[in-house]
N, C-alpha and C. Protein backbone atom coordinates (compact mmCIF):
# COMPACT_ATOMS: atom_id res chain seq x y z
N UNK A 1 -10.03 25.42 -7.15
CA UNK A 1 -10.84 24.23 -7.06
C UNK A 1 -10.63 23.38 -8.31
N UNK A 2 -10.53 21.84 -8.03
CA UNK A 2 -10.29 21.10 -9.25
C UNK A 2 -11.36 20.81 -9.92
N UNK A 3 -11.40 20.47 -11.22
CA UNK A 3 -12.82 19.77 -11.93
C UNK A 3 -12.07 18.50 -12.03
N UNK A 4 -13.59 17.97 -11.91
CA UNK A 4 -13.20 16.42 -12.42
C UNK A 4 -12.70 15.70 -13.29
N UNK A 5 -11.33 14.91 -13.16
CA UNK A 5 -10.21 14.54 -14.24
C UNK A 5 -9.30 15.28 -14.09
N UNK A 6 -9.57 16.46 -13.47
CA UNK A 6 -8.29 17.31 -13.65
C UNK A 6 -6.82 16.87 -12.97
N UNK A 7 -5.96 15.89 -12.63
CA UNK A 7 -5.25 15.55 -12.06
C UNK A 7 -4.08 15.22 -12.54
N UNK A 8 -2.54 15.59 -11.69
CA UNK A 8 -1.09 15.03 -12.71
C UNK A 8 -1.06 13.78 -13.12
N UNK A 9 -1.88 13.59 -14.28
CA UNK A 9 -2.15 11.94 -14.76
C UNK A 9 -0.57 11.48 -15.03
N UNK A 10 0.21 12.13 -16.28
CA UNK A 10 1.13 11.76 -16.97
C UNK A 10 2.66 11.49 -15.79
N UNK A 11 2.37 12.56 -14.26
CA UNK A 11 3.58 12.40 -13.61
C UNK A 11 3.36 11.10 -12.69
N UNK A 12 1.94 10.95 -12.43
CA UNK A 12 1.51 9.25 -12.08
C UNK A 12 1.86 8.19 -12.12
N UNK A 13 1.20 8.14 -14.15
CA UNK A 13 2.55 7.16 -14.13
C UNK A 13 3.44 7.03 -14.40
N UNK A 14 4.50 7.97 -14.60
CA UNK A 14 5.62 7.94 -14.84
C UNK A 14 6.12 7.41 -13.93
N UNK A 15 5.97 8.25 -12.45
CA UNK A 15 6.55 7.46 -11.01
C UNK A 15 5.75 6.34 -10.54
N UNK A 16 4.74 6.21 -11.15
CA UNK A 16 4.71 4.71 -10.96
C UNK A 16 5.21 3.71 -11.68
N UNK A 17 5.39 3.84 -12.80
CA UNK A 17 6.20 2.73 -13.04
C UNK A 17 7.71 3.07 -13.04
N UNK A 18 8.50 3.84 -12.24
CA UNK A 18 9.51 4.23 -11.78
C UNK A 18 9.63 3.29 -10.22
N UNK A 19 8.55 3.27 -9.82
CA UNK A 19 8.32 2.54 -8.43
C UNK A 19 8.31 1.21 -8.56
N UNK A 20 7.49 1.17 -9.75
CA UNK A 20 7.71 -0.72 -10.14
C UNK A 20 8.82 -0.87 -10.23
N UNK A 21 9.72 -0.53 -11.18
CA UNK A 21 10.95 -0.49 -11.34
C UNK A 21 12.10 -1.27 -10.19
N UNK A 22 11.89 0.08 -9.28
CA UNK A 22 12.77 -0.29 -8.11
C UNK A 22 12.25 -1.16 -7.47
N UNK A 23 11.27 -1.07 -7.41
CA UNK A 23 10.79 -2.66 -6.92
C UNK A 23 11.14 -3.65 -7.33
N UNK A 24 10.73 -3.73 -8.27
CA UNK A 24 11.31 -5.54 -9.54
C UNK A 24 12.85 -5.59 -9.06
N UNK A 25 13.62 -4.76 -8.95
CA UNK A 25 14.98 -4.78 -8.89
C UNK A 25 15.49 -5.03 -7.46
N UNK A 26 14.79 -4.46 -6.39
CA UNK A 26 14.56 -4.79 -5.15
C UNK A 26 14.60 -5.95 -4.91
N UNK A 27 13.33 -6.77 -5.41
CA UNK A 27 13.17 -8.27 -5.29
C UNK A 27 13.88 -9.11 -5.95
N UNK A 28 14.59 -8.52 -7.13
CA UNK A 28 15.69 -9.45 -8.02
C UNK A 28 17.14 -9.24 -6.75
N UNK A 29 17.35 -8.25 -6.76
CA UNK A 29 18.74 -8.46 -5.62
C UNK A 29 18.69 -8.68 -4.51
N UNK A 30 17.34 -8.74 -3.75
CA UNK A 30 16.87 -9.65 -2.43
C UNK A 30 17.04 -11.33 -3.04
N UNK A 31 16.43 -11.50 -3.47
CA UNK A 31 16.58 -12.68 -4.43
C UNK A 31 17.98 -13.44 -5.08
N UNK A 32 18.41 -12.81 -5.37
CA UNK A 32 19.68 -13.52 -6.09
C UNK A 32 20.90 -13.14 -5.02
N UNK A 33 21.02 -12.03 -4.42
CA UNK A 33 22.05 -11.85 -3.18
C UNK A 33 21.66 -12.98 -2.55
N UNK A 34 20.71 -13.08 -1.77
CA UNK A 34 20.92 -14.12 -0.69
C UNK A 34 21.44 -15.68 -1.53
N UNK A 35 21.18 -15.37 -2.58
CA UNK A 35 21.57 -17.09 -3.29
C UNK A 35 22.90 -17.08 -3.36
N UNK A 36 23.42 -15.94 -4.04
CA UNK A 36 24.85 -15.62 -4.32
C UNK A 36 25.76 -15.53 -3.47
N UNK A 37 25.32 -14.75 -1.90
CA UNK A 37 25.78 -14.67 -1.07
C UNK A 37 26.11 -15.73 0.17
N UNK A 38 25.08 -16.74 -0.57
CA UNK A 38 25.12 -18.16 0.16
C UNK A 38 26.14 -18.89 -0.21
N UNK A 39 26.00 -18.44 -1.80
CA UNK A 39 27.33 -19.72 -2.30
C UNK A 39 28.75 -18.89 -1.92
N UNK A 40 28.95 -17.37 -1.71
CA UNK A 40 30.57 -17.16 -1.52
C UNK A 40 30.81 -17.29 -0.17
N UNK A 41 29.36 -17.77 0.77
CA UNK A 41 29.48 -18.11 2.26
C UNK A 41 29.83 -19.85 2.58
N UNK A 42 29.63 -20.23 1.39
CA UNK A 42 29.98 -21.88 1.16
C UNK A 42 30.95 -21.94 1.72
N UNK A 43 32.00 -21.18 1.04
CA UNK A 43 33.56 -21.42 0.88
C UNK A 43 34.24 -20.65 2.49
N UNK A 44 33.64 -20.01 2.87
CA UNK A 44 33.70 -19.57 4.23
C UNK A 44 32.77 -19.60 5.12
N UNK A 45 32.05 -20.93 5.80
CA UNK A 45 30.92 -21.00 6.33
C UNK A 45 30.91 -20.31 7.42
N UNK A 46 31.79 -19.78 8.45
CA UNK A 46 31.56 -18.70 9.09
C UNK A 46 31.18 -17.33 9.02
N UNK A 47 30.99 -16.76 7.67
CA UNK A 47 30.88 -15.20 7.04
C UNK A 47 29.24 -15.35 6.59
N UNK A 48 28.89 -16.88 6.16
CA UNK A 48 27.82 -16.74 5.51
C UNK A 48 26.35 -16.28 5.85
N UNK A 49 26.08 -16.03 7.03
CA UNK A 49 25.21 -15.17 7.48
C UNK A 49 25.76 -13.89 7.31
N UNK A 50 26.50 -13.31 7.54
CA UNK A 50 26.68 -12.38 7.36
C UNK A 50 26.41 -11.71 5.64
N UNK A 51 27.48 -12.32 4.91
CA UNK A 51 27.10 -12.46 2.91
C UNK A 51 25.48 -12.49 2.62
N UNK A 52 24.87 -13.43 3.25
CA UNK A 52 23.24 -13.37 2.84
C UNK A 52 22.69 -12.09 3.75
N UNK A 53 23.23 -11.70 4.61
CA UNK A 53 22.22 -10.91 5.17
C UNK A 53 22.64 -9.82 4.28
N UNK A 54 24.50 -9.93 4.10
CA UNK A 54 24.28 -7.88 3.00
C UNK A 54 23.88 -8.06 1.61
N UNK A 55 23.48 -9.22 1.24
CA UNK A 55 22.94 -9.34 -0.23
C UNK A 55 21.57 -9.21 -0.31
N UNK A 56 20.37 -10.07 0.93
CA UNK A 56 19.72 -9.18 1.13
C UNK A 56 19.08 -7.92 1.22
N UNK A 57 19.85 -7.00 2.22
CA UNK A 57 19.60 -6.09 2.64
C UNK A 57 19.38 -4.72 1.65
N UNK A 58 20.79 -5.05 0.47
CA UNK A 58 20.68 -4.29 -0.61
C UNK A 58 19.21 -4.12 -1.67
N UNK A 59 18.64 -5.80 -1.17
CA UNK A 59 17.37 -5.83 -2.42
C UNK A 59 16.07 -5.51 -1.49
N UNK A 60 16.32 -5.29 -0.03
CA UNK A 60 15.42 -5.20 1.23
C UNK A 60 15.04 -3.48 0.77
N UNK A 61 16.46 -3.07 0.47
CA UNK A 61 15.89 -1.02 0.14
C UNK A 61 15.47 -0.83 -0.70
N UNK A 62 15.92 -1.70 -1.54
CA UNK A 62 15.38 -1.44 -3.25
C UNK A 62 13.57 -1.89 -2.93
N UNK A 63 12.71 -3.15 -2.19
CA UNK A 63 11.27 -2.95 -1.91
C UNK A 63 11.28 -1.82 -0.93
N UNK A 64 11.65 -1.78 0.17
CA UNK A 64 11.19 -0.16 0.49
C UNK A 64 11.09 0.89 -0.24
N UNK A 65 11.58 1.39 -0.75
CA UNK A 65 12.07 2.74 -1.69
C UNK A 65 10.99 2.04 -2.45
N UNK A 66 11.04 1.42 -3.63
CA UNK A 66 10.06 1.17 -4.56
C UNK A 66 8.57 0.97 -4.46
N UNK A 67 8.37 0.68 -3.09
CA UNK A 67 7.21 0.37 -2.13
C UNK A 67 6.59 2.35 -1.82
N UNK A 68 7.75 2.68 -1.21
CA UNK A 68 7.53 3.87 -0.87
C UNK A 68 7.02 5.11 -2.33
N UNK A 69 7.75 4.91 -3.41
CA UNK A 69 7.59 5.41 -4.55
C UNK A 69 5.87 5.26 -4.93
N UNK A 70 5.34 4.04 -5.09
CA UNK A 70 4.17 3.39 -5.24
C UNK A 70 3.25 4.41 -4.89
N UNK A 71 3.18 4.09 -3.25
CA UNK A 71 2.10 4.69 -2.54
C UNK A 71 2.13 6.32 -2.17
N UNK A 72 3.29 6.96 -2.60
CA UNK A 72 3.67 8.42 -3.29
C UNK A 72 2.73 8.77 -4.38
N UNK A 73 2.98 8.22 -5.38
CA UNK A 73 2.71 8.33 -6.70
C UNK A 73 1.28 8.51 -6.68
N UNK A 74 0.71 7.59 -5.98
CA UNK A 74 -0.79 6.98 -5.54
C UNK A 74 -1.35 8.55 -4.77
N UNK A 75 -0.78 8.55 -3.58
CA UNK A 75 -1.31 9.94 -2.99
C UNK A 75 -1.36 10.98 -3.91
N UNK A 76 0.17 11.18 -4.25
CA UNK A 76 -0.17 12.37 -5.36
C UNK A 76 -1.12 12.44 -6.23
N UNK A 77 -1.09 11.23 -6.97
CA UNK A 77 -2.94 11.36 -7.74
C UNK A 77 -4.19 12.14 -6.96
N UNK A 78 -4.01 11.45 -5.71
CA UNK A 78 -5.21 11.65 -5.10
C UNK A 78 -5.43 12.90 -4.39
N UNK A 79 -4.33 13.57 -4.29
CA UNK A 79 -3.88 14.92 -3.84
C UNK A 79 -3.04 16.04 -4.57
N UNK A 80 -3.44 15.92 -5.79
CA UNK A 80 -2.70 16.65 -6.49
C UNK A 80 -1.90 18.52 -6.05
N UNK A 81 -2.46 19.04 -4.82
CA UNK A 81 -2.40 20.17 -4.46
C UNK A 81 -1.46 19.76 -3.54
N UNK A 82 -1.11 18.92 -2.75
CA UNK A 82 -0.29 18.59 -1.86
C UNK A 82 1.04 18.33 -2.70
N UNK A 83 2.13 19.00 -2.34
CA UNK A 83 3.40 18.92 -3.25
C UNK A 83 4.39 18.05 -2.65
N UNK A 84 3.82 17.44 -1.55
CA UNK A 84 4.96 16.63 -0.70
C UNK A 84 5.24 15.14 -0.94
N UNK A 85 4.51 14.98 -1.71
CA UNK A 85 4.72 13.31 -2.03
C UNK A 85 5.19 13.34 -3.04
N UNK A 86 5.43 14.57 -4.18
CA UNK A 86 6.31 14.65 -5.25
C UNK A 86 7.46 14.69 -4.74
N UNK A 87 7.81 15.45 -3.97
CA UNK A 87 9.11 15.82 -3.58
C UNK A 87 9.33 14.49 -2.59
N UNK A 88 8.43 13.69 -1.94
CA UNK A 88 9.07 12.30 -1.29
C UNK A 88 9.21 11.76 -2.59
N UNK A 89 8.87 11.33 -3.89
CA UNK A 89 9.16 10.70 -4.92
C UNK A 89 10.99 10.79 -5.29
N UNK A 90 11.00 11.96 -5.97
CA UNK A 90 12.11 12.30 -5.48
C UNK A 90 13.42 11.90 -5.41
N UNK A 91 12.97 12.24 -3.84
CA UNK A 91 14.01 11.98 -2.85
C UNK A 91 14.16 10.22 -2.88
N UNK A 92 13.53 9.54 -2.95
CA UNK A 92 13.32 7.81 -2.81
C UNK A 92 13.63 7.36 -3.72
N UNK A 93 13.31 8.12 -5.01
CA UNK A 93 13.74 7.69 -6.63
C UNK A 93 15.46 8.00 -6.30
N UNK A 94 16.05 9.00 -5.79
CA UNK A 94 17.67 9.03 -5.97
C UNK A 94 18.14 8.53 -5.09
N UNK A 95 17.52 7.78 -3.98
CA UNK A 95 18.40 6.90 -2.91
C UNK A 95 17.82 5.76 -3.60
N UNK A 96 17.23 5.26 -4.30
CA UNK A 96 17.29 3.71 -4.93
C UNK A 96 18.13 3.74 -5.81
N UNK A 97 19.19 4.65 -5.85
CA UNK A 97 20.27 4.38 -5.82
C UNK A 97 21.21 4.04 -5.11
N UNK A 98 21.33 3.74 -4.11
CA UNK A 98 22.32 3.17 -3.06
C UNK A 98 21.30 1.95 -2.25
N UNK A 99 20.92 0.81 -2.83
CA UNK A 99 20.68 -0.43 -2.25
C UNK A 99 19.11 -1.05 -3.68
N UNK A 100 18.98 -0.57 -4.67
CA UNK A 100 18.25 -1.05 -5.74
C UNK A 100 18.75 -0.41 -6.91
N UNK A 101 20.07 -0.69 -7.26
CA UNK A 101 20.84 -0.03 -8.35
C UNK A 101 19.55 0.78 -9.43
N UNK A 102 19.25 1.81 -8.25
CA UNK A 102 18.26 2.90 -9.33
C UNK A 102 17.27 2.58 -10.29
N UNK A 103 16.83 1.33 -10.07
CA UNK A 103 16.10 0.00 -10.62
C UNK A 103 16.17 0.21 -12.36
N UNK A 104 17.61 0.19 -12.38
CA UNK A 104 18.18 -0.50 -13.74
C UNK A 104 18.33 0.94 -13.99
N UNK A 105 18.90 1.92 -13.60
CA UNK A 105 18.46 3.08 -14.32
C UNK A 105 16.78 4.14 -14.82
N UNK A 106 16.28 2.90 -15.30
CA UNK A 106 15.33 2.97 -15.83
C UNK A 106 14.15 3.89 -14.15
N UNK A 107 14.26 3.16 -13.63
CA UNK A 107 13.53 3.45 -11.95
C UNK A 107 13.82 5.07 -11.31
N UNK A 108 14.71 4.91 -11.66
CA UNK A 108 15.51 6.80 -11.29
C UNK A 108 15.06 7.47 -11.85
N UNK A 109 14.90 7.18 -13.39
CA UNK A 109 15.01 8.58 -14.68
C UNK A 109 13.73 9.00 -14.64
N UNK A 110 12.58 7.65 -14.29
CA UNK A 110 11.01 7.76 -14.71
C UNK A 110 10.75 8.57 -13.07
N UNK A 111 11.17 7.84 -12.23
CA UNK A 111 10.55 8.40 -10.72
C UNK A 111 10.92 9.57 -10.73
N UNK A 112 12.18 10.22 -11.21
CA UNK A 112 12.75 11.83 -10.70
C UNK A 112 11.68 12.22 -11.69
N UNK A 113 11.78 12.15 -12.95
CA UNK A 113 10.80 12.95 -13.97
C UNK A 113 9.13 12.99 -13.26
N UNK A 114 8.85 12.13 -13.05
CA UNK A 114 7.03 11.74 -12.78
C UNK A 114 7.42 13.04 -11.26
N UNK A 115 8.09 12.99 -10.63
CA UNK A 115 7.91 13.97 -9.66
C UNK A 115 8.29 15.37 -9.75
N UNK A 116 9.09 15.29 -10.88
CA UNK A 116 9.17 16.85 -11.00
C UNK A 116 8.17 17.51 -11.83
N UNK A 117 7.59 16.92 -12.73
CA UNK A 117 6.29 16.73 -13.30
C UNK A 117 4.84 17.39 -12.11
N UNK A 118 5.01 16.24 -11.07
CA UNK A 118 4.45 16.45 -10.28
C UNK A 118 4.26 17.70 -9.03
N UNK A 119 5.66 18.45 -9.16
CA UNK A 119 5.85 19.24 -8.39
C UNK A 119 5.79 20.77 -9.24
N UNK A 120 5.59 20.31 -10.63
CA UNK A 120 5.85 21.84 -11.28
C UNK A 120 3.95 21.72 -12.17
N UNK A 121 3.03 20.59 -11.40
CA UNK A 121 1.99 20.43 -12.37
C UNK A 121 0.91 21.40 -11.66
N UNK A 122 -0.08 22.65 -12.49
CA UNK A 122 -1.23 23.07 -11.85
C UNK A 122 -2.54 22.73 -12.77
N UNK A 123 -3.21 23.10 -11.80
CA UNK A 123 -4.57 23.21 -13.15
C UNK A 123 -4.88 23.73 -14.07
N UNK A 124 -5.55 23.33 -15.01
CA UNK A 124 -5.39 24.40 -16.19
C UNK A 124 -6.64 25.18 -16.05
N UNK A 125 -6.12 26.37 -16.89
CA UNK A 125 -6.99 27.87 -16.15
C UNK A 125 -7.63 27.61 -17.02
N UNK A 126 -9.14 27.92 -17.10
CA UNK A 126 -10.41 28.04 -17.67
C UNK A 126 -10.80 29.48 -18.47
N UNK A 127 -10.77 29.22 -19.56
CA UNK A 127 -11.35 31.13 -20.10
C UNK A 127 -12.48 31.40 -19.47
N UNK A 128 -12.78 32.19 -18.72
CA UNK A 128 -14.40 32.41 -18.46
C UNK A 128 -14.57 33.99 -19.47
N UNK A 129 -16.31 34.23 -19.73
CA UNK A 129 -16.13 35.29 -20.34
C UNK A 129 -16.60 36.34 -19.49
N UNK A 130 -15.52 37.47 -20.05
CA UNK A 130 -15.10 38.86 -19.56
C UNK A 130 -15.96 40.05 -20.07
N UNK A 131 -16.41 40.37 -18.37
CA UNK A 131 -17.52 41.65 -19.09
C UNK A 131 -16.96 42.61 -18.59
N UNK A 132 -17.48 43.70 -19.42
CA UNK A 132 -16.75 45.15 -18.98
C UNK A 132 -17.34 45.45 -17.82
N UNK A 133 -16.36 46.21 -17.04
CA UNK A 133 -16.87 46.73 -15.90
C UNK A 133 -17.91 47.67 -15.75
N UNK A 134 -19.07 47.50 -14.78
CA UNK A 134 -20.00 48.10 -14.88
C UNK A 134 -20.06 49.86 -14.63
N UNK A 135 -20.73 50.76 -15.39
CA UNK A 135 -20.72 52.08 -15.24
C UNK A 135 -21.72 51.98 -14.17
N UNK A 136 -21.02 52.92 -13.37
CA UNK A 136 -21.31 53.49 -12.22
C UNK A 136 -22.54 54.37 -12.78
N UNK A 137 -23.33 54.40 -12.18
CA UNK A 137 -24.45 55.39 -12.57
C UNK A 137 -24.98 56.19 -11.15
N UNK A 138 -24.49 57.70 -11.27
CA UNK A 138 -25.75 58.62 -10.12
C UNK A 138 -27.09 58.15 -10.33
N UNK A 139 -27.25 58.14 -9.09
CA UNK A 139 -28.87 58.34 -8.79
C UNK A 139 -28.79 59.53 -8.49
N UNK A 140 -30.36 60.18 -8.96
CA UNK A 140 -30.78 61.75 -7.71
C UNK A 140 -31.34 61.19 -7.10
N UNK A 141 -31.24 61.88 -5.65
CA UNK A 141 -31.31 61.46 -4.92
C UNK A 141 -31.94 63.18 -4.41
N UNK A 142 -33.21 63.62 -4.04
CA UNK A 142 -33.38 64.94 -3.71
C UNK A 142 -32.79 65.26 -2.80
N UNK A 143 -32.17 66.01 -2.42
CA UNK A 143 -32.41 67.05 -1.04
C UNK A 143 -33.62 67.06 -0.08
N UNK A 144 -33.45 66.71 0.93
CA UNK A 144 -34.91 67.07 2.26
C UNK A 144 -34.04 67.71 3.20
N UNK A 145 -34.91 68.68 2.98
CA UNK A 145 -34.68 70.30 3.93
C UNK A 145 -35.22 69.55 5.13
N UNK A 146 -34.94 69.86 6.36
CA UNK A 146 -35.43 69.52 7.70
C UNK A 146 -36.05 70.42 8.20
N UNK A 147 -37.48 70.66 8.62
CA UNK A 147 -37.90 72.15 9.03
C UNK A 147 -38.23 71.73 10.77
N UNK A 148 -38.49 72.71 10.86
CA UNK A 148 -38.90 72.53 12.26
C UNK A 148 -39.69 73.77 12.64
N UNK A 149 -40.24 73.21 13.63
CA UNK A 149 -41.67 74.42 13.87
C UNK A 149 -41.49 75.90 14.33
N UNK A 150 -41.82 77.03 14.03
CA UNK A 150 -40.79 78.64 14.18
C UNK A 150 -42.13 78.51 15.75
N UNK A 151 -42.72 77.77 16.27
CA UNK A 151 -43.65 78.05 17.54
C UNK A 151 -43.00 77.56 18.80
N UNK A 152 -42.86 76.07 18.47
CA UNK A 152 -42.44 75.68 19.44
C UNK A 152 -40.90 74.37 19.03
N UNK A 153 -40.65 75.13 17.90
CA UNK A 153 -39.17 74.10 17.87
C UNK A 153 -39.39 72.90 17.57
N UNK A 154 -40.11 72.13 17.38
CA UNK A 154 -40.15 70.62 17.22
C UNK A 154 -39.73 70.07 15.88
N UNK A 155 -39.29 69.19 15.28
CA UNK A 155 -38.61 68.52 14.30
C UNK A 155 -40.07 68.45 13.84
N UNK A 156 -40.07 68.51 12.40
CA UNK A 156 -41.66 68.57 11.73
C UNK A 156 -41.14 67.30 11.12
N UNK A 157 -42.33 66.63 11.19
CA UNK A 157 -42.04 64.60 10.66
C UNK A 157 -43.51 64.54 10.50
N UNK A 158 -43.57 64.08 9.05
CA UNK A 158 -43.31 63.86 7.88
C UNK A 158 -42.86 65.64 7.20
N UNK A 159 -42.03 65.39 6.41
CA UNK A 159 -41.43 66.74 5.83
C UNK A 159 -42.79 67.53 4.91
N UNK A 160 -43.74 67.20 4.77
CA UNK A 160 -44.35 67.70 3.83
C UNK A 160 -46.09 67.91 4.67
N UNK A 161 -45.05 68.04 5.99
CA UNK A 161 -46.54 68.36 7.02
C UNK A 161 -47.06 69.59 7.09
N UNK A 162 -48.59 69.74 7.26
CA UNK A 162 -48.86 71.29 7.18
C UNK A 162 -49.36 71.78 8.72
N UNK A 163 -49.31 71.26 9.39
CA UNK A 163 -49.35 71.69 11.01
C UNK A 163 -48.53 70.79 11.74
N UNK A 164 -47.85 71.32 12.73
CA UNK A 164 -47.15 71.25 13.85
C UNK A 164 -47.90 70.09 14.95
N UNK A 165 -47.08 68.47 14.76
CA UNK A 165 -47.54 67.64 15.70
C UNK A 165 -47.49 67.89 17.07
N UNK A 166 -47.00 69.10 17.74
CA UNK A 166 -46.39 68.98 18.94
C UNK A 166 -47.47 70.09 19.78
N UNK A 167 -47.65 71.49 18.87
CA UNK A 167 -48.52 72.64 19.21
C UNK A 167 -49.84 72.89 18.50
N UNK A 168 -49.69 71.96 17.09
CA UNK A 168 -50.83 72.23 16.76
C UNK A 168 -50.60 73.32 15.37
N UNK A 169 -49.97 74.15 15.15
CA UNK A 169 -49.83 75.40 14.28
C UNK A 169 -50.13 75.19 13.24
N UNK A 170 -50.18 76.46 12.48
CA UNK A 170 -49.80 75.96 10.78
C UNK A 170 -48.94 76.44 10.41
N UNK A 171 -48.59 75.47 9.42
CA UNK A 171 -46.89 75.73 9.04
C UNK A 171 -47.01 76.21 7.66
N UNK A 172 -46.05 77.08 7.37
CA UNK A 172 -45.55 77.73 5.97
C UNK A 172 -44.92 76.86 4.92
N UNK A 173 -44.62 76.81 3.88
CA UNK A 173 -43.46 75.68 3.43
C UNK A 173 -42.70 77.03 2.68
């Protein structure tokens, strides 16, 4: 059970601002591809949809992935026992490498760390104090003889009876 505060603060934000990262970089090569890709579509106005759409598309993964990193990072706070959104961190931090150039580097190094952080983080154990184990102690516990009546056989109840509930007698002890 967690106490309150207890949570992977430091792998947080690490992958979060690993997520910004790829993000900012996302939106810079969504951003400047389609500009860039417009002007080498100038010179070949038949390609140029095509040029803006893959200059795009490259800064289109870089906000997914960095998007995706975000709201990772976020859960994991909020779920610190759940190990799966570290390990989606991750995985999203090393494919923003192939369409958000790993958001400068910088986006990779912080997101892989904040999640491995996250995947190797527990709670910290509490000293409680330690008592010796308790001695067993006997009880006596007497012996009760069971008698029963030598007249007519009957179980004598209460043990410390002096005539026979059943015939009437008197009993010996």
């Amino acid at each position: 059970m967690l106490l309150d505060g207890e949570k992977p603060t430091v792998a947080f934000i690490l992958s979060l601002l690993g997520g910004f990262f790829i993000l900012f970089v996302g939106l810079m090569l969504s951003f400047l591809g389609a500009i860039f890709m417009g002007v080498l579509g100038a010179f070949h106005p038949p390609s140029m949809p095509i040029l803006i759409g893959y200059g795009c598309l490259l800064g289109f993964l870089g906000i997914f992935y960095g998007t995706v990193i975000i709201i990772c990072a976020v859960k994991m706070h909020n779920e610190p026992e759940n190990q799966t959104w570290s390990i989606l961190i991750i995985i999203f931090s090393v494919l923003s490498f192939f369409g958000a150039g790993a958001g400068l580097y910088i986006g990779l190094i912080l997101g892989v760390i904040g999640g491995l952080l996250g995947l190797t983080w527990k709670p910290t154990q509490r000293d409680y104090p330690r008592y010796a184990p308790r001695q067993h102690t006997t009880m006596y516990k007497p012996e009760i003889t069971i008698r029963y009546c030598p007249f007519c056989g009957t179980k004598i109840d209460p043990p410390g009876a002096k005539y026979c509930k059943k015939c009437g007698a008197k009993l010996t002890e």
